[in-house]
N, C-alpha and C. Protein backbone atom coordinates (compact mmCIF):
# COMPACT_ATOMS: atom_id res chain seq x y z
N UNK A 1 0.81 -1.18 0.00
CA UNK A 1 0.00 0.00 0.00
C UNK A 1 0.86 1.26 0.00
N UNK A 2 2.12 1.35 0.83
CA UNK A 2 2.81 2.27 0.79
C UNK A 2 3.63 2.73 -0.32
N UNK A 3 4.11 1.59 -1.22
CA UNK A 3 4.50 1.74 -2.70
C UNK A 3 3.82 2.16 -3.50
N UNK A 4 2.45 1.99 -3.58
CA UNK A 4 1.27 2.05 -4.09
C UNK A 4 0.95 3.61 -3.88
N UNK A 5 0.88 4.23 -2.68
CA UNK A 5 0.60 5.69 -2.74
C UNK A 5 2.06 6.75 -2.93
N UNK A 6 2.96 6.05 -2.63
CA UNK A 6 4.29 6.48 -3.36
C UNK A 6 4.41 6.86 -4.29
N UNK A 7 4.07 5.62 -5.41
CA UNK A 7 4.27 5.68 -6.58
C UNK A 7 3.12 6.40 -7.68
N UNK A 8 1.85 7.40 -6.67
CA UNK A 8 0.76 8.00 -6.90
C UNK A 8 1.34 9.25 -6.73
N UNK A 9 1.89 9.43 -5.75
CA UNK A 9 3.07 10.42 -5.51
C UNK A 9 3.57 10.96 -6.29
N UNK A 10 4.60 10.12 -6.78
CA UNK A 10 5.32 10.27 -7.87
C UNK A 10 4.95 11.31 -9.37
N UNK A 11 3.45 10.01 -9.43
CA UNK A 11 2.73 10.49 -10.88
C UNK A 11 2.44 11.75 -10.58
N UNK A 12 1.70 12.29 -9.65
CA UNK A 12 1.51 13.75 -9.32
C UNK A 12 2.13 14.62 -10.07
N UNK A 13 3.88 14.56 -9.03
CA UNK A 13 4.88 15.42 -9.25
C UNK A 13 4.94 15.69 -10.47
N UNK A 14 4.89 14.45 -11.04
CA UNK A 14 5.87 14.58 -12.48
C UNK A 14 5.13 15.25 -13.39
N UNK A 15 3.57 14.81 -13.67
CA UNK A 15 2.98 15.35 -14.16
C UNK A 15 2.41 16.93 -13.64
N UNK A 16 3.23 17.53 -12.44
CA UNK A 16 3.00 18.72 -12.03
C UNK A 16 3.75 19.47 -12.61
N UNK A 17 5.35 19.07 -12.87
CA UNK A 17 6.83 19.81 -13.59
C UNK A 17 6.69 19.80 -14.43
N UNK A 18 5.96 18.59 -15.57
CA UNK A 18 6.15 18.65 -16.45
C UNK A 18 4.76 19.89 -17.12
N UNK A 19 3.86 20.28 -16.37
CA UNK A 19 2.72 20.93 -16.65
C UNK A 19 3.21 22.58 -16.85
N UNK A 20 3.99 22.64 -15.63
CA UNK A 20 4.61 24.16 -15.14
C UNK A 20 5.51 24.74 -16.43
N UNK A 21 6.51 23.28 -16.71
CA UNK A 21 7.25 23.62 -17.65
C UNK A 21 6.63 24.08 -19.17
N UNK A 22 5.42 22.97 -19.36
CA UNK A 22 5.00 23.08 -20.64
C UNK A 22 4.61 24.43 -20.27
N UNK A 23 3.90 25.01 -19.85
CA UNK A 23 3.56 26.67 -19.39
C UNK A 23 4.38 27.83 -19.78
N UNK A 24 5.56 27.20 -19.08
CA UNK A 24 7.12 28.35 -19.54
C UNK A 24 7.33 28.07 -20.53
N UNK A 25 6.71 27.23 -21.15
CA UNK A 25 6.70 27.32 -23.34
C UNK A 25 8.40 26.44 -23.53
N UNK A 26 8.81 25.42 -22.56
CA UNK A 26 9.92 24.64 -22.48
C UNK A 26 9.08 23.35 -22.07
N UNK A 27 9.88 21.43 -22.10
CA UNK A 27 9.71 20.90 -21.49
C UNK A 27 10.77 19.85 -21.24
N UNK A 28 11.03 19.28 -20.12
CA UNK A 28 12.38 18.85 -19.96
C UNK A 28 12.14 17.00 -19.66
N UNK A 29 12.84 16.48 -19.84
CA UNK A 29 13.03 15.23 -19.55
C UNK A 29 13.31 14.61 -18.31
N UNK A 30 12.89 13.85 -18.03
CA UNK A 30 13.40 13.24 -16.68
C UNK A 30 14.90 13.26 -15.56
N UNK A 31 16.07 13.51 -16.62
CA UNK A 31 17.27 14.23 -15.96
C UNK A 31 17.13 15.55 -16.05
N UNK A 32 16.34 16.56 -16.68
CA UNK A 32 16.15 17.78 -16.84
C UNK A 32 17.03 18.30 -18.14
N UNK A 33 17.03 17.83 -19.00
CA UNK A 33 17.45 17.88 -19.99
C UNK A 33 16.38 19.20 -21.18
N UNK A 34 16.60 19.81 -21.00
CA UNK A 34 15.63 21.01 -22.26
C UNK A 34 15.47 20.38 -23.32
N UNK A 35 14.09 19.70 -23.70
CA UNK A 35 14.09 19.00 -25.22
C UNK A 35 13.72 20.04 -26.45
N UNK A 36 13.56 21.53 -26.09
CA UNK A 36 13.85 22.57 -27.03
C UNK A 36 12.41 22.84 -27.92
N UNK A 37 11.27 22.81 -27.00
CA UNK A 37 10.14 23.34 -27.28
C UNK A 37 9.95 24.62 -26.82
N UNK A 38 9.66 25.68 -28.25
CA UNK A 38 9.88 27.07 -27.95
C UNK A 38 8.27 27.50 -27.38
N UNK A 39 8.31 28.28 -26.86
CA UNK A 39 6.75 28.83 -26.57
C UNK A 39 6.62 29.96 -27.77
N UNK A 40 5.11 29.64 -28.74
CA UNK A 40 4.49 30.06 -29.77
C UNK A 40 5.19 31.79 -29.63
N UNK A 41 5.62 32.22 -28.27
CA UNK A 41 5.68 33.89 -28.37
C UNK A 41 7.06 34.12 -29.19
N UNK A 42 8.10 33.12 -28.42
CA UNK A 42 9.76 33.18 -29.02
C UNK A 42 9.31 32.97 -30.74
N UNK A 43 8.70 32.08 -30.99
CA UNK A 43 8.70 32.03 -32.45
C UNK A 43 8.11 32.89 -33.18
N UNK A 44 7.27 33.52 -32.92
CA UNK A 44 6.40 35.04 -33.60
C UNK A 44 7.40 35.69 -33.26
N UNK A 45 8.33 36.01 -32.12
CA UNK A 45 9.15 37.16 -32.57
C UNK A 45 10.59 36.81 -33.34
N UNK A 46 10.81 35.29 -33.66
CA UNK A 46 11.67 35.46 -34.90
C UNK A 46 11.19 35.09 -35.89
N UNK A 47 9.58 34.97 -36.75
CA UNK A 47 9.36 34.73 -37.31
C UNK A 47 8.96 35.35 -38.70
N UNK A 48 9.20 35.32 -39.80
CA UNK A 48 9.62 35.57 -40.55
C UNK A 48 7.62 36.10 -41.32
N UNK A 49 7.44 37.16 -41.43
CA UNK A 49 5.81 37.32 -41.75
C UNK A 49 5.66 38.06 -43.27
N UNK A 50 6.60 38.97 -43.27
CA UNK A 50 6.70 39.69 -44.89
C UNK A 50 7.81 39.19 -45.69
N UNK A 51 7.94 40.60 -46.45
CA UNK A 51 9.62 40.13 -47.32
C UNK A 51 9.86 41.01 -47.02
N UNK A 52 9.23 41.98 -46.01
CA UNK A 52 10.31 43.18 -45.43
C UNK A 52 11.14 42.28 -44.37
N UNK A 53 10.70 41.47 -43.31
CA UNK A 53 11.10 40.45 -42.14
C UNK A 53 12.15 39.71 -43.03
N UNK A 54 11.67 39.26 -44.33
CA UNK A 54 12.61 38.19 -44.88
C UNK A 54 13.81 38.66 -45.23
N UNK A 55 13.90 40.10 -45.98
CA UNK A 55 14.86 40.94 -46.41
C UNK A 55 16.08 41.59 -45.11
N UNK A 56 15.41 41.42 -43.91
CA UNK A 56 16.43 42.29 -42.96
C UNK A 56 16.95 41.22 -42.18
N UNK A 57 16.89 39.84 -42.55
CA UNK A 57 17.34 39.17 -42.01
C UNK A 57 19.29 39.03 -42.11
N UNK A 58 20.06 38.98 -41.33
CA UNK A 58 21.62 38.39 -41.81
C UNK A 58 21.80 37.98 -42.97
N UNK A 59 21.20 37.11 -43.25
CA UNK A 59 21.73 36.28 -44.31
C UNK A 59 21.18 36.82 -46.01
N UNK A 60 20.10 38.01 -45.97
CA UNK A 60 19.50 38.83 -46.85
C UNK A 60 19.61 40.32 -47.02
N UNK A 61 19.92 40.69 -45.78
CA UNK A 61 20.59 41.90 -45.78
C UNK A 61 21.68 42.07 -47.39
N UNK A 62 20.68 43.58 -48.03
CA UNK A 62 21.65 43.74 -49.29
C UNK A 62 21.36 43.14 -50.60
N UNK A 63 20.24 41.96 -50.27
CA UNK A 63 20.10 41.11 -51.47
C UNK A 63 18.69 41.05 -52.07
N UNK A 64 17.84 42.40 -51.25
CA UNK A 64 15.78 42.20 -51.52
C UNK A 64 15.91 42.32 -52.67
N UNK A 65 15.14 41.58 -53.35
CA UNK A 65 14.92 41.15 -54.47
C UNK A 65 13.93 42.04 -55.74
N UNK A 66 13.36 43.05 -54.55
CA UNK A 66 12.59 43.98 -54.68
C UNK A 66 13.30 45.23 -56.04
N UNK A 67 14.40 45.42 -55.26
CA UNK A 67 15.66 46.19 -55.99
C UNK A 67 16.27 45.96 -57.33
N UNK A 68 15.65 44.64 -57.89
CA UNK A 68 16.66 44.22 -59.01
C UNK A 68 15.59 44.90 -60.17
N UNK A 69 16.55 45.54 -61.22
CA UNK A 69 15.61 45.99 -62.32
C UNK A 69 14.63 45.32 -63.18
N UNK A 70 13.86 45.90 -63.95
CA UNK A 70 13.24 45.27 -65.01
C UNK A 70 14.04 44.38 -65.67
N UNK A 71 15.60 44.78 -66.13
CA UNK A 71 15.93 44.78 -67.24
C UNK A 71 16.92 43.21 -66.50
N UNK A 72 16.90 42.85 -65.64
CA UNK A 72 18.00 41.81 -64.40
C UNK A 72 17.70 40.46 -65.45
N UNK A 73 18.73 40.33 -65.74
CA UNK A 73 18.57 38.52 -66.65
C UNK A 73 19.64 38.03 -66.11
N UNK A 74 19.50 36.51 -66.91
CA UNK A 74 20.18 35.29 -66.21
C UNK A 74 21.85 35.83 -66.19
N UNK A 75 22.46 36.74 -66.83
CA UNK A 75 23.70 36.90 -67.11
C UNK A 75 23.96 37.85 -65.81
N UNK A 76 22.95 38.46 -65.38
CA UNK A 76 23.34 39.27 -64.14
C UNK A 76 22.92 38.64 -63.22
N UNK A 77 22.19 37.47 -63.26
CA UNK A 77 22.04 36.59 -62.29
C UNK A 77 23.48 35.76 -61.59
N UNK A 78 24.12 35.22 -62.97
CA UNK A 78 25.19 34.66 -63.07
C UNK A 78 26.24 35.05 -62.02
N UNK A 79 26.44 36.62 -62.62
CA UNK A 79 27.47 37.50 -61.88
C UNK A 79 26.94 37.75 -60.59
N UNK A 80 26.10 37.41 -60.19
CA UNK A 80 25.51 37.85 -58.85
C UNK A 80 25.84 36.92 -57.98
N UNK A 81 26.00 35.59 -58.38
CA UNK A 81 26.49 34.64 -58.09
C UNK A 81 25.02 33.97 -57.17
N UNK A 82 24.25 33.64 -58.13
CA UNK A 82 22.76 33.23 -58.32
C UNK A 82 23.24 31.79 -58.89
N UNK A 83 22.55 30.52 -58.27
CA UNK A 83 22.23 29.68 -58.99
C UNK A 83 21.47 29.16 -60.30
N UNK A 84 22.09 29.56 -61.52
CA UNK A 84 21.06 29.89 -62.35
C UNK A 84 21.25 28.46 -63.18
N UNK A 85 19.39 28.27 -63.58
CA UNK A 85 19.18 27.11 -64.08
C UNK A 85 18.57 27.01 -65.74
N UNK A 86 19.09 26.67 -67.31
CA UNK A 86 18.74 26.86 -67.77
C UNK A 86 19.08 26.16 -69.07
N UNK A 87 19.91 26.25 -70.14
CA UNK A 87 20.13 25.27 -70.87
C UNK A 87 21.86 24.87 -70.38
N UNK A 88 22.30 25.76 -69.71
CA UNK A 88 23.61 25.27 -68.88
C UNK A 88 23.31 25.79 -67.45
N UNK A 89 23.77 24.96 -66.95
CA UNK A 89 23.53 25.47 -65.00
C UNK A 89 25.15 26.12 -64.65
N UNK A 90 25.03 27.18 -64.01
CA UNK A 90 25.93 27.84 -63.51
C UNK A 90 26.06 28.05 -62.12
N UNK A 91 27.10 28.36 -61.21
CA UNK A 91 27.13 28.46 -59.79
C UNK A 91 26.82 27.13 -59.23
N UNK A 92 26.51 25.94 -59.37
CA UNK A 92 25.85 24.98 -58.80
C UNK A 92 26.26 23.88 -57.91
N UNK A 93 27.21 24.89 -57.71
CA UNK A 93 28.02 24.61 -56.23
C UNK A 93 27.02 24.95 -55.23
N UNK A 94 26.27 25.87 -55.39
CA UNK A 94 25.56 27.02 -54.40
C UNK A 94 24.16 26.10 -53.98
N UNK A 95 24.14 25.00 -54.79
CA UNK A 95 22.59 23.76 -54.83
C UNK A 95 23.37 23.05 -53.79
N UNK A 96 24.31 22.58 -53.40
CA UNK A 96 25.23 21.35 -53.02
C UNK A 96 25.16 22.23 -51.35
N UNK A 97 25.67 23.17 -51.18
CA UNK A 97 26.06 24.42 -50.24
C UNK A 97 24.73 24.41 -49.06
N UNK A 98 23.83 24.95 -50.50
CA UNK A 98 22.56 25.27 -49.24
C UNK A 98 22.13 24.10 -48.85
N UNK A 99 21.99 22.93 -49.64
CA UNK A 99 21.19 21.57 -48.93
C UNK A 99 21.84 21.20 -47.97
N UNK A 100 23.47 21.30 -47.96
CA UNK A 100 24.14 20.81 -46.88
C UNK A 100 24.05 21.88 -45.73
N UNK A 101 23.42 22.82 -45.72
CA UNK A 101 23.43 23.72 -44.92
C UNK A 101 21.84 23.76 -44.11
N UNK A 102 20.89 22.79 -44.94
CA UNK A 102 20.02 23.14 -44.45
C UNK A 102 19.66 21.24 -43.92
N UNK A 103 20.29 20.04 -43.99
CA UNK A 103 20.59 18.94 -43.92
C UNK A 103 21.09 19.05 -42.14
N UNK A 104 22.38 19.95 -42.06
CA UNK A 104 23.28 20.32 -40.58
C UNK A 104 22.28 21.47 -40.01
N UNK A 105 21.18 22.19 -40.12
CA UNK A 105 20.31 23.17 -39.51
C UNK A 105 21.10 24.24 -39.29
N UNK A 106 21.95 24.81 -40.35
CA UNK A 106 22.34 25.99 -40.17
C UNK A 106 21.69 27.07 -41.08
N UNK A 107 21.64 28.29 -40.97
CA UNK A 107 21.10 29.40 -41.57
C UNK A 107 21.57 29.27 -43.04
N UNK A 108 20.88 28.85 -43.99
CA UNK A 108 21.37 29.01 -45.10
C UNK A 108 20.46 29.77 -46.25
N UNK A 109 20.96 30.54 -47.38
CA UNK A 109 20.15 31.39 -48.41
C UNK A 109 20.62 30.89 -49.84
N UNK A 110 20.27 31.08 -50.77
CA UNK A 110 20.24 30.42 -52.41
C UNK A 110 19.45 31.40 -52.95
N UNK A 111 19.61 32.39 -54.29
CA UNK A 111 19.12 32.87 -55.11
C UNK A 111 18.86 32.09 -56.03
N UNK A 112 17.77 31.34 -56.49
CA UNK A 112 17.63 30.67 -57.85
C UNK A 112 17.09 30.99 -59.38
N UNK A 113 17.86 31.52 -60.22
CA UNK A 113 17.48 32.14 -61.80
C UNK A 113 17.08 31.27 -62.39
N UNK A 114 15.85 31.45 -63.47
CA UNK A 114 15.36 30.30 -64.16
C UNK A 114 14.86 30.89 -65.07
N UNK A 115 14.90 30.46 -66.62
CA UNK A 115 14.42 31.59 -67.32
C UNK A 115 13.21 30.75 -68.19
N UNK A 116 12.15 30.84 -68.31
CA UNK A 116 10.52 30.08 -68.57
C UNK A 116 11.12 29.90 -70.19
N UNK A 117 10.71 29.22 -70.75
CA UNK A 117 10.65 28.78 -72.08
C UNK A 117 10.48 29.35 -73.11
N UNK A 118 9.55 30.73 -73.01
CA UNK A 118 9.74 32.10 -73.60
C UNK A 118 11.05 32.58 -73.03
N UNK A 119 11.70 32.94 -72.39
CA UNK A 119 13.09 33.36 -72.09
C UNK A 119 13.09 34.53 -71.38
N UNK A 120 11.80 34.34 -70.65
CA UNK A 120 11.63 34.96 -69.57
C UNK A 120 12.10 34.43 -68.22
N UNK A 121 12.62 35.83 -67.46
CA UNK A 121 13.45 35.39 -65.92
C UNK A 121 12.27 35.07 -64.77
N UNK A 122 12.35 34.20 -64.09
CA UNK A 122 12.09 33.85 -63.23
C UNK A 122 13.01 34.03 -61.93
N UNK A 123 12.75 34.48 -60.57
CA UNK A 123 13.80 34.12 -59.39
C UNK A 123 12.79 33.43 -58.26
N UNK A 124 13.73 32.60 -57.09
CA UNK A 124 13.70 32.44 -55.84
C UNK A 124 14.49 32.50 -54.84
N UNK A 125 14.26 33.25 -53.96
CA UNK A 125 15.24 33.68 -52.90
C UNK A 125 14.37 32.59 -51.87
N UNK A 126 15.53 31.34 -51.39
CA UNK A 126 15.38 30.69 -50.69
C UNK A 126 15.45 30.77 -49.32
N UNK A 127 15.41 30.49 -48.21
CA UNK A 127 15.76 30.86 -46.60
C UNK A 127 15.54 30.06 -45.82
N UNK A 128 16.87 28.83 -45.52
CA UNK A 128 16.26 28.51 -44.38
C UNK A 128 16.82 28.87 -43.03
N UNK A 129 15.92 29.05 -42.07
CA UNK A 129 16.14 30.11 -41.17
C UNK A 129 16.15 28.83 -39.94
N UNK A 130 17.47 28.39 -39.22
CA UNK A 130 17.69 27.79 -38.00
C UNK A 130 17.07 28.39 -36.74
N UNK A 131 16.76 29.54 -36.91
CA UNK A 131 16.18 29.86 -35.81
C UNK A 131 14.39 29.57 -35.50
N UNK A 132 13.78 28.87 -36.68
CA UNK A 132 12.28 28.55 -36.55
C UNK A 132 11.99 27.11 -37.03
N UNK A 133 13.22 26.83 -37.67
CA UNK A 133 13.50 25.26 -38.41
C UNK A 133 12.34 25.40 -39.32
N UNK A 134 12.25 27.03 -40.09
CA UNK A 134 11.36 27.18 -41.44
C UNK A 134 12.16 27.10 -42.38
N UNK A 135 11.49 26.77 -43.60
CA UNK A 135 12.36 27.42 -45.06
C UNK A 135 11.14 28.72 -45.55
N UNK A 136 11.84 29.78 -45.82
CA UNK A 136 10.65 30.79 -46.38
C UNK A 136 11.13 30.66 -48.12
N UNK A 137 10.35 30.72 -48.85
CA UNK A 137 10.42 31.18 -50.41
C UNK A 137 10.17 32.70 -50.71
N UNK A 138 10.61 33.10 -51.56
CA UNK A 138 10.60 34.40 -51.97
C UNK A 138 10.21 34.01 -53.55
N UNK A 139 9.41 34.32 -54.42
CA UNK A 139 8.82 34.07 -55.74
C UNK A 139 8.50 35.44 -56.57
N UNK A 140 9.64 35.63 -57.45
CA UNK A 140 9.43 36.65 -58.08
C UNK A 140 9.33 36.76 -59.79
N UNK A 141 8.28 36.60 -60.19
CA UNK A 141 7.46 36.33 -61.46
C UNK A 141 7.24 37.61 -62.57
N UNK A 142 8.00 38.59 -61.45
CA UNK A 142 7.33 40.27 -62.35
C UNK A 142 7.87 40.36 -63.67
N UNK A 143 9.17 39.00 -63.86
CA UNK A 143 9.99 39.58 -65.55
C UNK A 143 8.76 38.65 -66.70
N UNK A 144 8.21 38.12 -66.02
CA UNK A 144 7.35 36.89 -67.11
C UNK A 144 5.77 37.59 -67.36
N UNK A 145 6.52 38.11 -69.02
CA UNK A 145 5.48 38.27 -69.96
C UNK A 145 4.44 37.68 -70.07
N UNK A 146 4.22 36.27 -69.68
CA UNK A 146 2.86 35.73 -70.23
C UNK A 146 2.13 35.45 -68.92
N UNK A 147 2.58 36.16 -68.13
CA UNK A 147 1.36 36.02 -66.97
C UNK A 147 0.63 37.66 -67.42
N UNK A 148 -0.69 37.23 -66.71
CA UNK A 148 -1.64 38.57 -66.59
C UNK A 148 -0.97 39.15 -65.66
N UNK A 149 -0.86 41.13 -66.06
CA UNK A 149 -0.43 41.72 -65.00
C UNK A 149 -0.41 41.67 -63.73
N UNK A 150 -1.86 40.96 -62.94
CA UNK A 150 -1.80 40.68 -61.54
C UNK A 150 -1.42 40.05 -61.26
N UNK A 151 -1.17 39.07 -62.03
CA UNK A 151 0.13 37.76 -61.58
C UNK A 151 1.35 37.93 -61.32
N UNK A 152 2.13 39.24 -62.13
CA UNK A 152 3.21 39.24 -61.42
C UNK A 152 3.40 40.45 -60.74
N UNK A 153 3.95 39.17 -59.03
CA UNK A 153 4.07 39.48 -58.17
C UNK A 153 5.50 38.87 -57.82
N UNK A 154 5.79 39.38 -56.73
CA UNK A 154 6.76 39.05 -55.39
C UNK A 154 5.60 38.56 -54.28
N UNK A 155 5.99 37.21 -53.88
CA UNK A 155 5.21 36.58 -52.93
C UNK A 155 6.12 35.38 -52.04
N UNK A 156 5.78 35.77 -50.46
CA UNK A 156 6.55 35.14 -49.52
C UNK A 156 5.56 33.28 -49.54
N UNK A 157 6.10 32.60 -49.53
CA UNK A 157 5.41 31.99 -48.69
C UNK A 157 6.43 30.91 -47.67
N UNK A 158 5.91 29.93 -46.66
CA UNK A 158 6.42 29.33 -45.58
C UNK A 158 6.54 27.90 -45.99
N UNK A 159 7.68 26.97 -45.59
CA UNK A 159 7.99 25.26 -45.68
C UNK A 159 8.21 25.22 -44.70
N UNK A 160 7.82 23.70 -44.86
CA UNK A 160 8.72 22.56 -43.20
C UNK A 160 9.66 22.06 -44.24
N UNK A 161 9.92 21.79 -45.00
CA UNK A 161 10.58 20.61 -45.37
C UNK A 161 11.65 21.20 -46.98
N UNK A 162 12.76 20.36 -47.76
CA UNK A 162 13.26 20.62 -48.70
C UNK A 162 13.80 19.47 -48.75
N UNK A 163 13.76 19.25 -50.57
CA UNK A 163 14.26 17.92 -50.70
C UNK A 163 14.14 17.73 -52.49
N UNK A 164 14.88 16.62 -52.70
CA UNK A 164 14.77 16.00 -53.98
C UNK A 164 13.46 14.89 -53.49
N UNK A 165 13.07 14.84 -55.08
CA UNK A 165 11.81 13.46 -55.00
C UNK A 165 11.81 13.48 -56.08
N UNK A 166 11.61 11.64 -56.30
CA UNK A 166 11.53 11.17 -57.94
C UNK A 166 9.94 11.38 -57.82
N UNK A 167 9.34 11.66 -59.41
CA UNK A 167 8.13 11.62 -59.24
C UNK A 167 7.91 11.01 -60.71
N UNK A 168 7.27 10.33 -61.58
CA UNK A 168 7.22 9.96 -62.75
C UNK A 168 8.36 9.71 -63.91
N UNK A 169 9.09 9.25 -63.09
CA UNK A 169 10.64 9.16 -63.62
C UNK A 169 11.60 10.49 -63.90
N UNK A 170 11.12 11.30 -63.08
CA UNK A 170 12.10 12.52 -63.41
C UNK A 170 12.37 12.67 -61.27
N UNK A 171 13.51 13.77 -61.48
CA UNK A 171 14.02 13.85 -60.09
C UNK A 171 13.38 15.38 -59.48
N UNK A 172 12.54 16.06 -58.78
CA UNK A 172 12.45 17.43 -58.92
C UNK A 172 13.28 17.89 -57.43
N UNK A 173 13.78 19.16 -57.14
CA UNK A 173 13.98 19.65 -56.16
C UNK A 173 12.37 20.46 -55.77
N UNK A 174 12.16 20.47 -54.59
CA UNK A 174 10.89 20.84 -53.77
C UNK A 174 10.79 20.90 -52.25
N UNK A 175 10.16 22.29 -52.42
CA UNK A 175 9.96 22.33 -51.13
C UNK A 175 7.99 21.99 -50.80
N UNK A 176 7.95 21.56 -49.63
CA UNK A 176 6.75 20.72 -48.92
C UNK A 176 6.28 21.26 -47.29
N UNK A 177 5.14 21.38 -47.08
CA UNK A 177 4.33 20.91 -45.80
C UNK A 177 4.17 19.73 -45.80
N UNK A 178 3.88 19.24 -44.35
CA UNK A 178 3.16 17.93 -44.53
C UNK A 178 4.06 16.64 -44.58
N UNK A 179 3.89 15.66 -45.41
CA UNK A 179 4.15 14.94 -45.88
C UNK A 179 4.40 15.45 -47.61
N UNK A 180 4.87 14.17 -48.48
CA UNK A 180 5.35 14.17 -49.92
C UNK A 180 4.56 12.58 -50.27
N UNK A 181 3.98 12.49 -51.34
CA UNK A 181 4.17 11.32 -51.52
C UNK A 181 3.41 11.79 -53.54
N UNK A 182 3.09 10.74 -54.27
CA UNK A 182 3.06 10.85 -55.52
C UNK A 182 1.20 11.64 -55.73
N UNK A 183 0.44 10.98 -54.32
CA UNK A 183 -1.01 11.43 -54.42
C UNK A 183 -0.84 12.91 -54.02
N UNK A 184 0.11 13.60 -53.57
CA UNK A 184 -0.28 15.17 -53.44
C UNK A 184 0.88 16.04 -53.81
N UNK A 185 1.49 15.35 -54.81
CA UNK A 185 2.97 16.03 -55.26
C UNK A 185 2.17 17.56 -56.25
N UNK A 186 1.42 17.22 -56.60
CA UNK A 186 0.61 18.26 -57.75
C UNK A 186 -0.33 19.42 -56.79
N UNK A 187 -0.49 19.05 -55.58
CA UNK A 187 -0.95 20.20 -54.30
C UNK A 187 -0.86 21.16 -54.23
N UNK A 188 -0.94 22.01 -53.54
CA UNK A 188 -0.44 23.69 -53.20
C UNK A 188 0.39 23.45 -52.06
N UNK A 189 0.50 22.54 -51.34
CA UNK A 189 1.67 22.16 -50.14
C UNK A 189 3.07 21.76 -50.69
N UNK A 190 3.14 21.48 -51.93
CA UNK A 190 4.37 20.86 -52.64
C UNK A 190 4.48 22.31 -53.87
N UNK A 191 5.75 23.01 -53.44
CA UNK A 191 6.41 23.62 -54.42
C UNK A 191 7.88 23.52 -55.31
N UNK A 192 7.58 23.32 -56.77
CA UNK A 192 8.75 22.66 -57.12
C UNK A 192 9.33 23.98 -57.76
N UNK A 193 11.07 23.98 -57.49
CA UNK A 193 11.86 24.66 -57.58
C UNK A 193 12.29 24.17 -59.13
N UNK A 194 12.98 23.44 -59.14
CA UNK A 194 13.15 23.30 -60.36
C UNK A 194 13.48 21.60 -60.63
N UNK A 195 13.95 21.05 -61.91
CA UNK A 195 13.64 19.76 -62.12
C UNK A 195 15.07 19.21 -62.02
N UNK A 196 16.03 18.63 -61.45
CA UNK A 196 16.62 17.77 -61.73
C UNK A 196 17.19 17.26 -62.47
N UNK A 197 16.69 16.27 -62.81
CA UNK A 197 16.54 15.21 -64.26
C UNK A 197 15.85 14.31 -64.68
């Protein structure tokens, strides 16, 4: 009986520390170990909401995308030292760089040039940001003629995830929410960067 309300004891406590802690937006393990759950407030204040937030970050500072002219093609992409993708790939050291950078969870950025089939420029300013374990996209469509004027835009949006995936016998680079699999590769949660092979 005495083990018995001991060990009721016990459950109490634990589930009392571990309550307090989840509270302080942390929760720790049984040696007290911090298993590195942020409270929702730490992450809204490094979290990344515009492309003004995205632009003043370290690793973007100098590089808003906002700034580049009408006239910015793959050759000044090149020199910019932009990953540019197109009937020859250039810089593509800078593909190898960021995955391994974002593989080890360190802060890493990638400009990606792509020029549409009309020979129009396409960019993405990539971000993944160690401090939210997000990737943000930056999508800038304003050089491509065959969209309707309201289409081109500069538009942020948010990932969990980056990766290669075979999908119908080709290889694409993509970023994802969620899960990946072949039934929702064509989604709005799956954005493909560019193709592989």
């Amino acid at each position: 009986m005495q083990k018995k309300c001991l060990w009721i004891a016990c459950l109490i406590f634990a589930s009392t520390v571990i309550a307090a802690c989840a509270a302080a937006g942390r929760q720790e393990d049984a040696g007290g170990q911090e298993l590195g759950i942020s409270s929702s407030t730490d992450e809204a204040a490094t979290s990344i909401q515009s492309l003004d937030d995205f632009y003043s970050t370290e690793w973007t500072k100098g590089r808003d995308i906002r700034t580049l002219g009408e006239a910015y093609d793959s050759f000044d992409a090149q020199k910019d030292q932009c990953f540019v993708i197109g009937a020859m790939v250039h810089n593509d050291g800078l593909y190898g760089e960021f995955m391994e950078g974002c593989a080890e969870k360190r802060a890493s950025f990638v400009r990606v040039a792509q020029n549409t089939s009309e020979g129009d420029l396409f960019l993405y300013d990539i971000l993944y940001d160690d401090r939210t374990d997000k990737l943000y996209l930056v999508t800038d469509h304003t050089r491509d003629r065959l969209l309707a004027e309201e289409d081109r835009q500069i538009t942020l949006q948010q990932f969990e995830y980056i990766a290669e995936y075979s999908y119908q016998d080709h290889v694409y680079w993509v970023l994802y929410n969620g899960h990946i699999d072949d039934s929702n590769f064509e989604s709005s949660d799956v954005f493909i960067i560019t193709l592989v092979n």
